[in-house]
C-alpha atoms as a PDB file:
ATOM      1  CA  UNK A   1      22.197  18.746 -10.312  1.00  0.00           C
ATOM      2  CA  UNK A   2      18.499  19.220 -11.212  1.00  0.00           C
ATOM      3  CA  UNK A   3      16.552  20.525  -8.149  1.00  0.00           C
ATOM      4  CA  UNK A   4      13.163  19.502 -10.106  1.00  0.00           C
ATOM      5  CA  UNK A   5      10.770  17.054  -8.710  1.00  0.00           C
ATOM      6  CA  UNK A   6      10.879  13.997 -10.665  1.00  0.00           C
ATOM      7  CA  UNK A   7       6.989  12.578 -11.824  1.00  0.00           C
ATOM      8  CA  UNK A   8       8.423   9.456  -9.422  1.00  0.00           C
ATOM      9  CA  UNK A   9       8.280  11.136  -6.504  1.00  0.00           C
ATOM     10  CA  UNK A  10       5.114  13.580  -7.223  1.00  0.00           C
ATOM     11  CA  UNK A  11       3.698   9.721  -7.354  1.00  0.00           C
ATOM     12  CA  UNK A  12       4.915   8.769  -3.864  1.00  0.00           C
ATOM     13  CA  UNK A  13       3.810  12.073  -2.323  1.00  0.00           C
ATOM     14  CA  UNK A  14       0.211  11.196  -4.016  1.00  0.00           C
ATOM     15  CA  UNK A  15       0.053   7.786  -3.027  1.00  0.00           C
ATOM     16  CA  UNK A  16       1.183   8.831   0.413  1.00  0.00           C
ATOM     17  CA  UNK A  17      -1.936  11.446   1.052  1.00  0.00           C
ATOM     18  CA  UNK A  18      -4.082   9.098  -0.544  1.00  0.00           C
ATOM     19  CA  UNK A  19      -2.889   6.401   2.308  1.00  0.00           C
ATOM     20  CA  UNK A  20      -3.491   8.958   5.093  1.00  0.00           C
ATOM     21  CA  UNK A  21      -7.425   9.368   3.976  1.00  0.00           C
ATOM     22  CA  UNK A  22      -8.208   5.801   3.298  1.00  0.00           C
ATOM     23  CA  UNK A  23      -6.362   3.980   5.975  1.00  0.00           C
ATOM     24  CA  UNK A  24      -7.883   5.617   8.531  1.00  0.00           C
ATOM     25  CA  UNK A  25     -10.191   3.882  10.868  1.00  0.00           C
ATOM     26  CA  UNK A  26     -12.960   6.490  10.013  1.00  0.00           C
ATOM     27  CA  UNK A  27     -13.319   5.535   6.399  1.00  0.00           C
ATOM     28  CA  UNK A  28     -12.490   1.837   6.609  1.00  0.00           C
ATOM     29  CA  UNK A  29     -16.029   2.163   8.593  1.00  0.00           C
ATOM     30  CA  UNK A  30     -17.741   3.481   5.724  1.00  0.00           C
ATOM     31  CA  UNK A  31     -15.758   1.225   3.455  1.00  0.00           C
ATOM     32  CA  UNK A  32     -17.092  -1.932   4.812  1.00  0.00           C
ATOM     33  CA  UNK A  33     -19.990  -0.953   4.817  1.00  0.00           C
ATOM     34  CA  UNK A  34     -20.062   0.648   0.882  1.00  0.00           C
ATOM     35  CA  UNK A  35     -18.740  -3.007   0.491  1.00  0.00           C
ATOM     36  CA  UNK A  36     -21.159  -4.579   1.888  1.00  0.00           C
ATOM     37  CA  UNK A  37     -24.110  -2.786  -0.313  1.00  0.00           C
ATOM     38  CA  UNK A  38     -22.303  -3.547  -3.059  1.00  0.00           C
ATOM     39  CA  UNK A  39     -20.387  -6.984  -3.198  1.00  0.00           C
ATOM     40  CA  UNK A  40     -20.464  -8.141   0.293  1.00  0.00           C
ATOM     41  CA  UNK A  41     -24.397  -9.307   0.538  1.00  0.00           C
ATOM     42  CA  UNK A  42     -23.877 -11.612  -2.365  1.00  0.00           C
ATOM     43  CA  UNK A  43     -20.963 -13.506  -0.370  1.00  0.00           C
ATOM     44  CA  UNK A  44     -23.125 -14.024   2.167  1.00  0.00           C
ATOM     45  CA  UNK A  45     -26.199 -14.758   0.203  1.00  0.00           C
ATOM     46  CA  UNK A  46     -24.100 -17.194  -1.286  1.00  0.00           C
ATOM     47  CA  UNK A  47     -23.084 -19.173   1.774  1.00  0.00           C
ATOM     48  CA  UNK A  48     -26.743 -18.936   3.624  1.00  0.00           C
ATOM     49  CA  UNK A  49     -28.021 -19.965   0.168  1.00  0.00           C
ATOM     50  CA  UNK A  50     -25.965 -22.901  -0.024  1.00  0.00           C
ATOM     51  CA  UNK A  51     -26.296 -23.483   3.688  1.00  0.00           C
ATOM     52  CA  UNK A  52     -29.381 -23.485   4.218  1.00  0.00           C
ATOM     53  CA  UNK A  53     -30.468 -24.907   0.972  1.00  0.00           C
ATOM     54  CA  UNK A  54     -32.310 -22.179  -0.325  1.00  0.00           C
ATOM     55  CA  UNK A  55     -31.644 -22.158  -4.369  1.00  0.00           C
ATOM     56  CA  UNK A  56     -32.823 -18.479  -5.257  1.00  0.00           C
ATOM     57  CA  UNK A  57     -30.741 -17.012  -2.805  1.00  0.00           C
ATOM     58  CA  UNK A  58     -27.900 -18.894  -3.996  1.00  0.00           C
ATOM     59  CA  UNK A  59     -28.335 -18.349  -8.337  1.00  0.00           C
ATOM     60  CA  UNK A  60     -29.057 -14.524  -7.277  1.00  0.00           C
ATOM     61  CA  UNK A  61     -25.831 -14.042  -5.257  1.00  0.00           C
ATOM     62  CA  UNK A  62     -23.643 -16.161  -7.538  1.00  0.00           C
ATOM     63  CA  UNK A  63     -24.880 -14.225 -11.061  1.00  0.00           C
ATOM     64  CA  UNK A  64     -23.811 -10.914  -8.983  1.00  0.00           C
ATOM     65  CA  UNK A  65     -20.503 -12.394  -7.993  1.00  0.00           C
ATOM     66  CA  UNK A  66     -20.025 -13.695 -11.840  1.00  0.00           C
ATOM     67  CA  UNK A  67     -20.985 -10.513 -13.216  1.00  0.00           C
ATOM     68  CA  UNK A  68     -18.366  -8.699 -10.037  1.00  0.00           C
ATOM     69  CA  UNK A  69     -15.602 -10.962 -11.552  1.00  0.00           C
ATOM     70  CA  UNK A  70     -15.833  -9.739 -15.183  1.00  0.00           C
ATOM     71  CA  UNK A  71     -12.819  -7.160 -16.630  1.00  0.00           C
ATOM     72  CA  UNK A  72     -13.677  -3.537 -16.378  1.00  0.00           C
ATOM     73  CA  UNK A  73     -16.652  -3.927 -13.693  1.00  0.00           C
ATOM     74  CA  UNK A  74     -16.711  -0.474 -12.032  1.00  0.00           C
ATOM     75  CA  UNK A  75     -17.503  -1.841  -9.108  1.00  0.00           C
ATOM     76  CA  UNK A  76     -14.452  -0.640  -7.068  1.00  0.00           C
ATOM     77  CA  UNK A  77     -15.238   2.821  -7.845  1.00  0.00           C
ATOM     78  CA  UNK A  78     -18.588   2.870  -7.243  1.00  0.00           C
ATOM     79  CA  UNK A  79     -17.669   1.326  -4.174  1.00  0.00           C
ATOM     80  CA  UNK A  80     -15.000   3.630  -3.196  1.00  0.00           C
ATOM     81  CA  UNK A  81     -17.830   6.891  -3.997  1.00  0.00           C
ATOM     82  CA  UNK A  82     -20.478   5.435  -1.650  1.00  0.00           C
ATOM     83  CA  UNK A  83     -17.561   5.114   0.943  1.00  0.00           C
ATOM     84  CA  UNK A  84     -16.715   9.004   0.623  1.00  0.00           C
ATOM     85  CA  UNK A  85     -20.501   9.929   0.419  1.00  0.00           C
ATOM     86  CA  UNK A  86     -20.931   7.661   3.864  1.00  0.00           C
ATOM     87  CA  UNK A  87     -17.586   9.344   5.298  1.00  0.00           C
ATOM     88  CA  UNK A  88     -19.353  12.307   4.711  1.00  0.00           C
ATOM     89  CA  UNK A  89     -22.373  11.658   6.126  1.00  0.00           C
ATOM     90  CA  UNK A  90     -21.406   9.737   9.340  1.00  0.00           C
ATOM     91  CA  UNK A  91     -18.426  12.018  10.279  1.00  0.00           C
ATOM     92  CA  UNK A  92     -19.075  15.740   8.964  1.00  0.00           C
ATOM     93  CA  UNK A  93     -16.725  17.094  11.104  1.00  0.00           C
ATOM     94  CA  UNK A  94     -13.764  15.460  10.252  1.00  0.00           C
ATOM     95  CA  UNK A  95     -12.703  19.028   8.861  1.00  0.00           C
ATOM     96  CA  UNK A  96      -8.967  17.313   8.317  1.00  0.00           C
ATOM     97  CA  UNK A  97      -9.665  15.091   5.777  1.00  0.00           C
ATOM     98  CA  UNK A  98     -11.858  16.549   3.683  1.00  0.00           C
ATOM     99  CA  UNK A  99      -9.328  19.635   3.265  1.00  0.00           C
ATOM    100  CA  UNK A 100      -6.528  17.338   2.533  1.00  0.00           C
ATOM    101  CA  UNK A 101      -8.998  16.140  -0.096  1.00  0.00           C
ATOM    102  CA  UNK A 102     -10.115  19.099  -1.320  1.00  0.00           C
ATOM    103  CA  UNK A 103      -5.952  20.073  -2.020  1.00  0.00           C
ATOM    104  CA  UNK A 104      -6.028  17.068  -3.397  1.00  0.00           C
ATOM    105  CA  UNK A 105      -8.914  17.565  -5.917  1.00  0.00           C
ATOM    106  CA  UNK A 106      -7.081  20.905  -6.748  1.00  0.00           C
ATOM    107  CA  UNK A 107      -3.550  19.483  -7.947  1.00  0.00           C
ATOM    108  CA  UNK A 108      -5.344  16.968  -9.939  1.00  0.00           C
ATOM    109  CA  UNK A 109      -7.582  19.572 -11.980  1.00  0.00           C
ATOM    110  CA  UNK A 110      -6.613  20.042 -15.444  1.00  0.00           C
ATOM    111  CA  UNK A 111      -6.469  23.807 -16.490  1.00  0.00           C
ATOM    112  CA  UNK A 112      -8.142  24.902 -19.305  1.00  0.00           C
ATOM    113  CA  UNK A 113      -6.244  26.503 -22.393  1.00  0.00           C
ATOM    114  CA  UNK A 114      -7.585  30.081 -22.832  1.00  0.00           C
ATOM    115  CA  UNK A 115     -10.222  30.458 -25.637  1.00  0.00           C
ATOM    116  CA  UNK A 116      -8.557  31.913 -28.468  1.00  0.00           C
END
């Protein structure tokens, strides 16, 4: 019986560190707020617009929600980096998390081949 650790479950050991950063109360902080810079203000530009009948405030927030809406916006990850960057900024001591990231980052780095 192979002892090796199947790609399956080098997955489900990834998704389950990733879980522990981003589902803590800490950076779901600092992802609603990312969010909010960055999709959120349109929503609600959209419903005050609407609301309270003011037209520019509605076209502006609706072409930004169209444009949100299109394949391959990068909006998520944007999103996601301001999150991190604010998670950094608003709780620089959370020494826990940013190692398990920084293992993280390691893992994922491809090695270079040896110039030859």
């Amino acid at each position: 019986m192979d002892k090796s650790v199947t790609l399956w479950e080098k997955i489900k050991a990834l998704l389950i560190k990733l879980k522990e950063y981003f589902l803590t109360p800490r950076f779901l902080i600092c992802f609603l707020l990312a969010w909010l810079i960055t999709n959120g203000w349109s929503y609600i530009g959209a419903f005050l617009g609407r609301l309270l009948h003011i037209e520019w405030l509605t076209n502006i927030s609706l072409a930004w929600l169209a444009m949100l809406w299109l394949p391959f916006t990068p909006e998520k990850i944007i999103t996601f980096m301001i999150a991190m960057v604010f998670s950094r900024l608003f709780f620089p001591k959370d020494e826990k998390t940013f190692n398990m990231l920084a293992e993280l980052k390691k893992k994922a780095a491809i090695k270079k081949k040896p110039q030859q």
